[in-house]
C-alpha atoms as a PDB file:
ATOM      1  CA  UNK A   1      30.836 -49.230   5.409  1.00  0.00           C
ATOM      2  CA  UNK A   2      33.829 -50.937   5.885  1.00  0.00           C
ATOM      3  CA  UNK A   3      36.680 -48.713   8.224  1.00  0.00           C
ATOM      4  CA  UNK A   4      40.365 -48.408   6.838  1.00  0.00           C
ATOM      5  CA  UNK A   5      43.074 -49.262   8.924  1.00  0.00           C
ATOM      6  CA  UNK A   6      44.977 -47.195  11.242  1.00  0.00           C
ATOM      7  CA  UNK A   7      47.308 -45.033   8.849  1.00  0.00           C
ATOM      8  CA  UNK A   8      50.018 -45.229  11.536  1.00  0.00           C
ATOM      9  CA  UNK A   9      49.938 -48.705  12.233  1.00  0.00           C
ATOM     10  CA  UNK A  10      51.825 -50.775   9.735  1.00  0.00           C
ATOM     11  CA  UNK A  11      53.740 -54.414   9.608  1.00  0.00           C
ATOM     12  CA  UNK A  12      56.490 -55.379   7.109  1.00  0.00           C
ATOM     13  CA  UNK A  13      54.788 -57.475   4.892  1.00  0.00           C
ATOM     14  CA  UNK A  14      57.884 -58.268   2.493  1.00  0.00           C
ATOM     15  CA  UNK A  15      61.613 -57.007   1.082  1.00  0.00           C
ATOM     16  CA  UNK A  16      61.573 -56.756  -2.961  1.00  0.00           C
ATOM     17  CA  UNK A  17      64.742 -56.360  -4.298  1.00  0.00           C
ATOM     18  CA  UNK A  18      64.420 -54.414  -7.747  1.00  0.00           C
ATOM     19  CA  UNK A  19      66.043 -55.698 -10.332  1.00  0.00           C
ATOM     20  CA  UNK A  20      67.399 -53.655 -13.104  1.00  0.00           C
ATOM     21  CA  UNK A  21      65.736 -52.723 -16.002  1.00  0.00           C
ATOM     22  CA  UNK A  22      62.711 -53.964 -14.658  1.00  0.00           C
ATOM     23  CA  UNK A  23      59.664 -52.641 -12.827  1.00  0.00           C
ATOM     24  CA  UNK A  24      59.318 -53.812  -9.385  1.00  0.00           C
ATOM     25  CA  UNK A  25      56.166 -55.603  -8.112  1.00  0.00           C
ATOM     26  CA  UNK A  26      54.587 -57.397  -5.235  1.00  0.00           C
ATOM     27  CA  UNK A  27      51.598 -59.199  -4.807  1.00  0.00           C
ATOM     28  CA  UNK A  28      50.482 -59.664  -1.409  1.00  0.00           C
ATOM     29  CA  UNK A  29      49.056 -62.948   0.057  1.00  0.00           C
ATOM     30  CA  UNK A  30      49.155 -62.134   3.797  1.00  0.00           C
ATOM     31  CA  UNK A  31      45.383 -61.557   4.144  1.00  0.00           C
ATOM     32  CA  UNK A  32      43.722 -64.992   6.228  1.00  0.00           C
ATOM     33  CA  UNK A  33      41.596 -66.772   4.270  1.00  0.00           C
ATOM     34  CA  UNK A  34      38.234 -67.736   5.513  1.00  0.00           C
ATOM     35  CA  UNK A  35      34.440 -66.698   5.637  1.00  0.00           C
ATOM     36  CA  UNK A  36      33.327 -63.544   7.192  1.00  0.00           C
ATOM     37  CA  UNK A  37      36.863 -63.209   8.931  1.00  0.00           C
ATOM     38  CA  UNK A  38      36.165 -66.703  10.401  1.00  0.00           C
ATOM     39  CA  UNK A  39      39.174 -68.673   8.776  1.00  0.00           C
ATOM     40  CA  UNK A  40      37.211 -71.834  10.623  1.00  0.00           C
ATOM     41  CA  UNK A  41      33.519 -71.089   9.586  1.00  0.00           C
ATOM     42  CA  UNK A  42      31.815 -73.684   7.275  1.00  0.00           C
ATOM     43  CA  UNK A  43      31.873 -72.216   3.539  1.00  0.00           C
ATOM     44  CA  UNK A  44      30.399 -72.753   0.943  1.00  0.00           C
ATOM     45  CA  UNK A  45      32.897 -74.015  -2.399  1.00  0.00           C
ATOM     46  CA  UNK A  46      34.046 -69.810  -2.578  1.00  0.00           C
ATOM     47  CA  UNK A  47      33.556 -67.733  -0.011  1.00  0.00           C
ATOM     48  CA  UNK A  48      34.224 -64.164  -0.457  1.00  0.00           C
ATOM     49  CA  UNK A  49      35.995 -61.544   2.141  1.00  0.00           C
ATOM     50  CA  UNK A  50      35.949 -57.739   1.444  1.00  0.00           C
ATOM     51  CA  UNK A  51      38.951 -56.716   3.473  1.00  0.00           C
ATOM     52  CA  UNK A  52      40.616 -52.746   4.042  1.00  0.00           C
ATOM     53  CA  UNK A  53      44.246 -51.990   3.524  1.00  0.00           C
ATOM     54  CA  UNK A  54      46.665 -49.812   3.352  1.00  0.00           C
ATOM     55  CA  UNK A  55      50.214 -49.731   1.853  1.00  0.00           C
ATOM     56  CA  UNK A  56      53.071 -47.601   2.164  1.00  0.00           C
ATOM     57  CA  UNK A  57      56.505 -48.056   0.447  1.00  0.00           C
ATOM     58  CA  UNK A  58      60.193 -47.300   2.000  1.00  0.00           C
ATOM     59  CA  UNK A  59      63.624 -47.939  -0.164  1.00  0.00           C
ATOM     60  CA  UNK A  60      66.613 -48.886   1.505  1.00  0.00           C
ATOM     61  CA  UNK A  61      69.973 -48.041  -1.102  1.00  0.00           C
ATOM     62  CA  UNK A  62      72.697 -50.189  -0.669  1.00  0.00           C
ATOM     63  CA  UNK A  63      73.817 -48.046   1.824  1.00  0.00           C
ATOM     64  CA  UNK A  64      71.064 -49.197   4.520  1.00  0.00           C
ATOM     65  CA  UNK A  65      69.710 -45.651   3.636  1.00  0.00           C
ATOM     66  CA  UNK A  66      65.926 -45.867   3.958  1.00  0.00           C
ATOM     67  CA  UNK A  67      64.273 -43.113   2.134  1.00  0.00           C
ATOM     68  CA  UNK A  68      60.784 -40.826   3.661  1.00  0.00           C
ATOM     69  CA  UNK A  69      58.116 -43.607   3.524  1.00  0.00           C
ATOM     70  CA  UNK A  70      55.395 -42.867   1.100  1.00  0.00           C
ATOM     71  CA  UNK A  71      51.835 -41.796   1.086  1.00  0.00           C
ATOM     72  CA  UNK A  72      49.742 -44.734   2.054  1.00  0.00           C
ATOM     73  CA  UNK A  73      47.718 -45.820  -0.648  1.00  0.00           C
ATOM     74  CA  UNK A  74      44.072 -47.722   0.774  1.00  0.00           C
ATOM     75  CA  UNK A  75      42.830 -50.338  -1.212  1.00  0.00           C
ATOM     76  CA  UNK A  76      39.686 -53.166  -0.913  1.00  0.00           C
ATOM     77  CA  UNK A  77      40.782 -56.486  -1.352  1.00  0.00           C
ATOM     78  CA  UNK A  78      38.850 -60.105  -1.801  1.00  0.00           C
ATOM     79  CA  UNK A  79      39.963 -62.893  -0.528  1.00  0.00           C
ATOM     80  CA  UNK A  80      39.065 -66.189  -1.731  1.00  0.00           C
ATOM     81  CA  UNK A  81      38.748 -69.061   0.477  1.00  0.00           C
ATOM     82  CA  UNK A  82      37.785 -72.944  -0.991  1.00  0.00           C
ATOM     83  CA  UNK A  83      35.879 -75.146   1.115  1.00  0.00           C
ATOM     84  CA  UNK A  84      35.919 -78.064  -1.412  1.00  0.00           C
ATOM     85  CA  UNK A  85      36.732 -78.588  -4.845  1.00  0.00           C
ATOM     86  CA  UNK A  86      39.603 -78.740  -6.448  1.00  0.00           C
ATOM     87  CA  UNK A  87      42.503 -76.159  -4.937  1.00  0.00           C
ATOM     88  CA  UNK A  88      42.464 -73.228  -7.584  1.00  0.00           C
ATOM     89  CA  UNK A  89      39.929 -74.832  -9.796  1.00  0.00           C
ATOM     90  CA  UNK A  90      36.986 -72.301  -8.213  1.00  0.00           C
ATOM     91  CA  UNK A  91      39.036 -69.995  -8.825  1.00  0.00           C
ATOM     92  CA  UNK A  92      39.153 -70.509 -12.374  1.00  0.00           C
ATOM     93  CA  UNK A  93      35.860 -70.395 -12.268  1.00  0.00           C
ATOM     94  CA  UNK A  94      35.842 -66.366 -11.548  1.00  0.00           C
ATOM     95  CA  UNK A  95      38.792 -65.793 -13.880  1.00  0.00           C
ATOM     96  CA  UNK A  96      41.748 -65.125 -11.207  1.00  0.00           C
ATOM     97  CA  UNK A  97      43.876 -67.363 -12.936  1.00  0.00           C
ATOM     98  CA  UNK A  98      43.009 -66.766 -16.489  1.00  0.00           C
ATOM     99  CA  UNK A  99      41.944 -62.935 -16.544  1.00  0.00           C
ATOM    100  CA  UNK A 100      45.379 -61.416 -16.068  1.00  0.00           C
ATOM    101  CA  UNK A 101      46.859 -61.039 -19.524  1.00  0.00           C
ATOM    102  CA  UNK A 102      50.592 -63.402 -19.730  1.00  0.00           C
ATOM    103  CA  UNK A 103      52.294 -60.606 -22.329  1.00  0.00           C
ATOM    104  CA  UNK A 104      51.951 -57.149 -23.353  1.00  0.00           C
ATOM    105  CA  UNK A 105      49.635 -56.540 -25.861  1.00  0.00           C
ATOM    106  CA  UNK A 106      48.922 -53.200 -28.552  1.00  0.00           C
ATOM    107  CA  UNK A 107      45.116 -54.687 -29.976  1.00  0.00           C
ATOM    108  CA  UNK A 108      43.818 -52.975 -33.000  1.00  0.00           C
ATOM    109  CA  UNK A 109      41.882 -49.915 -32.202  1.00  0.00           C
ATOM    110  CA  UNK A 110      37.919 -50.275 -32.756  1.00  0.00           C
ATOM    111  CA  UNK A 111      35.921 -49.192 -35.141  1.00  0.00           C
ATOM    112  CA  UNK A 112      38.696 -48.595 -37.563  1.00  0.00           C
ATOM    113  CA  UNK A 113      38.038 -46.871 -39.933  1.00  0.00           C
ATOM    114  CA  UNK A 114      36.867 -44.412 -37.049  1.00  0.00           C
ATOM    115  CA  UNK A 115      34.626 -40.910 -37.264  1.00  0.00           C
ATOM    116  CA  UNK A 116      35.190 -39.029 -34.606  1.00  0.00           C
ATOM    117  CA  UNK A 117      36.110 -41.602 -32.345  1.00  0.00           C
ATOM    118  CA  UNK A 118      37.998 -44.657 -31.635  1.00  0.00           C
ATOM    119  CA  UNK A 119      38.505 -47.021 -28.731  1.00  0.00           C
ATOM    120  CA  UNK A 120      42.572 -48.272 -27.917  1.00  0.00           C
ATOM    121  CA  UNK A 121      43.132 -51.003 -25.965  1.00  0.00           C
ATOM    122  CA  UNK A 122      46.385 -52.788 -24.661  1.00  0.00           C
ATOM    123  CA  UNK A 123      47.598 -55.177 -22.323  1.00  0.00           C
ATOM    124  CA  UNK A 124      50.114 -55.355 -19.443  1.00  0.00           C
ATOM    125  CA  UNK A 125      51.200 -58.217 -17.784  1.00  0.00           C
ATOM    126  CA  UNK A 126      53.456 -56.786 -15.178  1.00  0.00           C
ATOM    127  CA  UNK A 127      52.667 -53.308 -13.977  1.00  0.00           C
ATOM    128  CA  UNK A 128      54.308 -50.596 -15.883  1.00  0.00           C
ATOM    129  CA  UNK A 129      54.725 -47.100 -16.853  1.00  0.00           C
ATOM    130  CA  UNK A 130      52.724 -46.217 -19.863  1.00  0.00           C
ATOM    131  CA  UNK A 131      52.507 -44.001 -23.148  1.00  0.00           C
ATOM    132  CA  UNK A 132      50.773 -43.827 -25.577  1.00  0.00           C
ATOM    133  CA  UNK A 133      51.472 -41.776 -28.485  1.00  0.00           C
ATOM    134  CA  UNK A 134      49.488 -40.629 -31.859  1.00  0.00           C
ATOM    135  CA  UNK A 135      51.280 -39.897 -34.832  1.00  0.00           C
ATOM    136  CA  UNK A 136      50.003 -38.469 -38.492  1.00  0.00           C
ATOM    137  CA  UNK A 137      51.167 -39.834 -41.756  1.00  0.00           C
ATOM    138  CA  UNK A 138      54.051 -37.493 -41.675  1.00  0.00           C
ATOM    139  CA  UNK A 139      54.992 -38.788 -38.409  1.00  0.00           C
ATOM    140  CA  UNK A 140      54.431 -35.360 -36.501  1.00  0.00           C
ATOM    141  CA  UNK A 141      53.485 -36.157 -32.923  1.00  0.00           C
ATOM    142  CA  UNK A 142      49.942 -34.851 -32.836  1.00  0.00           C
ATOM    143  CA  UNK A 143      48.101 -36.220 -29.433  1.00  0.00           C
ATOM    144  CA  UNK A 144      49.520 -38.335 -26.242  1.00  0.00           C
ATOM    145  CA  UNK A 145      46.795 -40.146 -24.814  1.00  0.00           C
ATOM    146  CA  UNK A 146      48.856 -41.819 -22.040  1.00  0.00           C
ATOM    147  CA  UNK A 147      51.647 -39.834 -20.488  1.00  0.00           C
ATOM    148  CA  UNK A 148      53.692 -42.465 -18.686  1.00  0.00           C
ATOM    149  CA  UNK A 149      51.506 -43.051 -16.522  1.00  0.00           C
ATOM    150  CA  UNK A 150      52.131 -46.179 -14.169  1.00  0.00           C
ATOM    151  CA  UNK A 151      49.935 -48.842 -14.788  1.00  0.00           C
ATOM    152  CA  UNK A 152      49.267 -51.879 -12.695  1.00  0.00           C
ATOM    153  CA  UNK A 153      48.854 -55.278 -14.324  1.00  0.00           C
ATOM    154  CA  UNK A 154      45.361 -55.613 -16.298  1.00  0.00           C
ATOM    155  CA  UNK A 155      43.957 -54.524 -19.591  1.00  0.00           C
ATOM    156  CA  UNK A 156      43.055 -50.791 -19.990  1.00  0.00           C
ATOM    157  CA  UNK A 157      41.305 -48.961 -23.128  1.00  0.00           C
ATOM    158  CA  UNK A 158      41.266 -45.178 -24.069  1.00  0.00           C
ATOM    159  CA  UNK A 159      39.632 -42.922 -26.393  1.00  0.00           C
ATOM    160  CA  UNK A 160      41.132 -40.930 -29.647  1.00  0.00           C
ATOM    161  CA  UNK A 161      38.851 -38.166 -30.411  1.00  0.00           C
ATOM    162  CA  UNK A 162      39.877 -37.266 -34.332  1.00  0.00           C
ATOM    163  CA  UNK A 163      37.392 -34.607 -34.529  1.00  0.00           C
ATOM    164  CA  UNK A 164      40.160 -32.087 -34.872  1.00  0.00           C
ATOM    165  CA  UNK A 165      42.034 -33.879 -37.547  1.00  0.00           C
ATOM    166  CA  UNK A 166      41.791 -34.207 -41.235  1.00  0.00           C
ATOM    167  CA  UNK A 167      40.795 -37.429 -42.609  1.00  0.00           C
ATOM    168  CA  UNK A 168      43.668 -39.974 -43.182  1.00  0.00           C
ATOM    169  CA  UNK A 169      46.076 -42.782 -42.184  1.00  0.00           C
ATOM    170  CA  UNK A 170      47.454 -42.302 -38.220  1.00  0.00           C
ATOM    171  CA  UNK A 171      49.615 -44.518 -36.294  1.00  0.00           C
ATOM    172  CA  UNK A 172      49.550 -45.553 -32.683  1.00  0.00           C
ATOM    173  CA  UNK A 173      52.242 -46.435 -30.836  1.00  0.00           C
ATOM    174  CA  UNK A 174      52.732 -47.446 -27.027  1.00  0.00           C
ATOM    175  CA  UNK A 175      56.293 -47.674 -25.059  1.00  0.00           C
ATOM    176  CA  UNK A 176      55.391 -50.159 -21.539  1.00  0.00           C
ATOM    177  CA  UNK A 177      58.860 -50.999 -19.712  1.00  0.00           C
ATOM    178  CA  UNK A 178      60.896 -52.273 -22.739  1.00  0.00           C
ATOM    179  CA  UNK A 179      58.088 -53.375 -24.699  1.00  0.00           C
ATOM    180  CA  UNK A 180      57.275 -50.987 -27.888  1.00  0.00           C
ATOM    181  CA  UNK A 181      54.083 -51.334 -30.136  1.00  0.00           C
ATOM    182  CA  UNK A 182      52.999 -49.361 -33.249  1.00  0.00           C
ATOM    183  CA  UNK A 183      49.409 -49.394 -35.275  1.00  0.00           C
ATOM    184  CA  UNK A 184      48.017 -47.946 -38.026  1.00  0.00           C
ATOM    185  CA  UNK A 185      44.191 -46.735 -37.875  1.00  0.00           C
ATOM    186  CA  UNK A 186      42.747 -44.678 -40.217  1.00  0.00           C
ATOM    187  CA  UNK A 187      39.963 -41.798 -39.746  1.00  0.00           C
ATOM    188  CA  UNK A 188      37.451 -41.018 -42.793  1.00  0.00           C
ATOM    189  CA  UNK A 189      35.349 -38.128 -42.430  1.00  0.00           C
END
């Protein structure tokens, strides 16, 4: 088992000025790189690191005002260290580079025609907040499946159970930061 940090022991890692009308974000690279906490030991072309943090967010207004600090949030990270090879090409290799999706993305649901159920997936490539609407042919509001909810970067998938619905034509839409999607799927029963 791998122990968290000390909850009350925190460094400034970095300042992020937000930027309006967009959703702030901050990837951290602070963690050493190495094998087995070793940053000198001999490794292999990837060596992997499983390392405990924690993270806890203040705002400062332009005032200088800094707000209550928030609830730390603990996370396990990887790090990645390459002891030969081309710098970022073994990286490739486990998708770091090419995983993360470059634009937002509303896919077709699957199966469509769907009975009951149907899988939605979508795509964010900045973290966001989320919703994700169902409307009939009318276009009454009849089910949110997402509820914006904040979403880190990544590709995500969620159910639509029709089961309760008459058989026809539905649309889908999702709202992620500025970026607005609609599809149409259609349940048979």
């Amino acid at each position: 088992m791998i122990d968290l940090p000390d909850e009350n022991n925190y460094s400034l890692l970095s300042t992020v000025d937000i930027i309006e009308n967009e959703t702030p974000s901050y990837l951290d690279v602070s963690e050493p790189s190495g094998c087995m906490g070793d940053p000198n030991a001999a490794c292999p072309p990837i060596c992997w690191v499983l390392h405990a943090s924690r993270y806890r967010v203040e705002a400062v207004d332009v005032h200088n005002t800094s707000s209550v600090k928030s609830d730390f949030a603990s996370v396990f990270t990887y790090n990645t260290s390459s002891g030969g090879g081309t710098p970022g090409e073994d990286d490739n290799l486990f998708g770091f580079n090419n995983n993360l999706p470059k634009e937002f993305a509303l896919l077709q649901n699957y199966p469509n025609p769907f009975n009951p159920s149907t899988e939605i997936k979508y795509e964010l490539p900045k973290n966001s907040f989320v919703t994700i609407k169902i409307f009939n042919a009318l276009g009454e509001e009849i089910a949110i499946l997402v509820n914006n909810e904040w979403k880190a970067i990544g590709r995500y998938s969620v159910s639509f159970d029709g089961t309760n619905f008459a058989s026809g034509i539905y649309f889908y839409t999702i709202e992620a930061g500025s970026f607005k999607d609609t599809k149409k799927m259609v349940l048979i029963k």
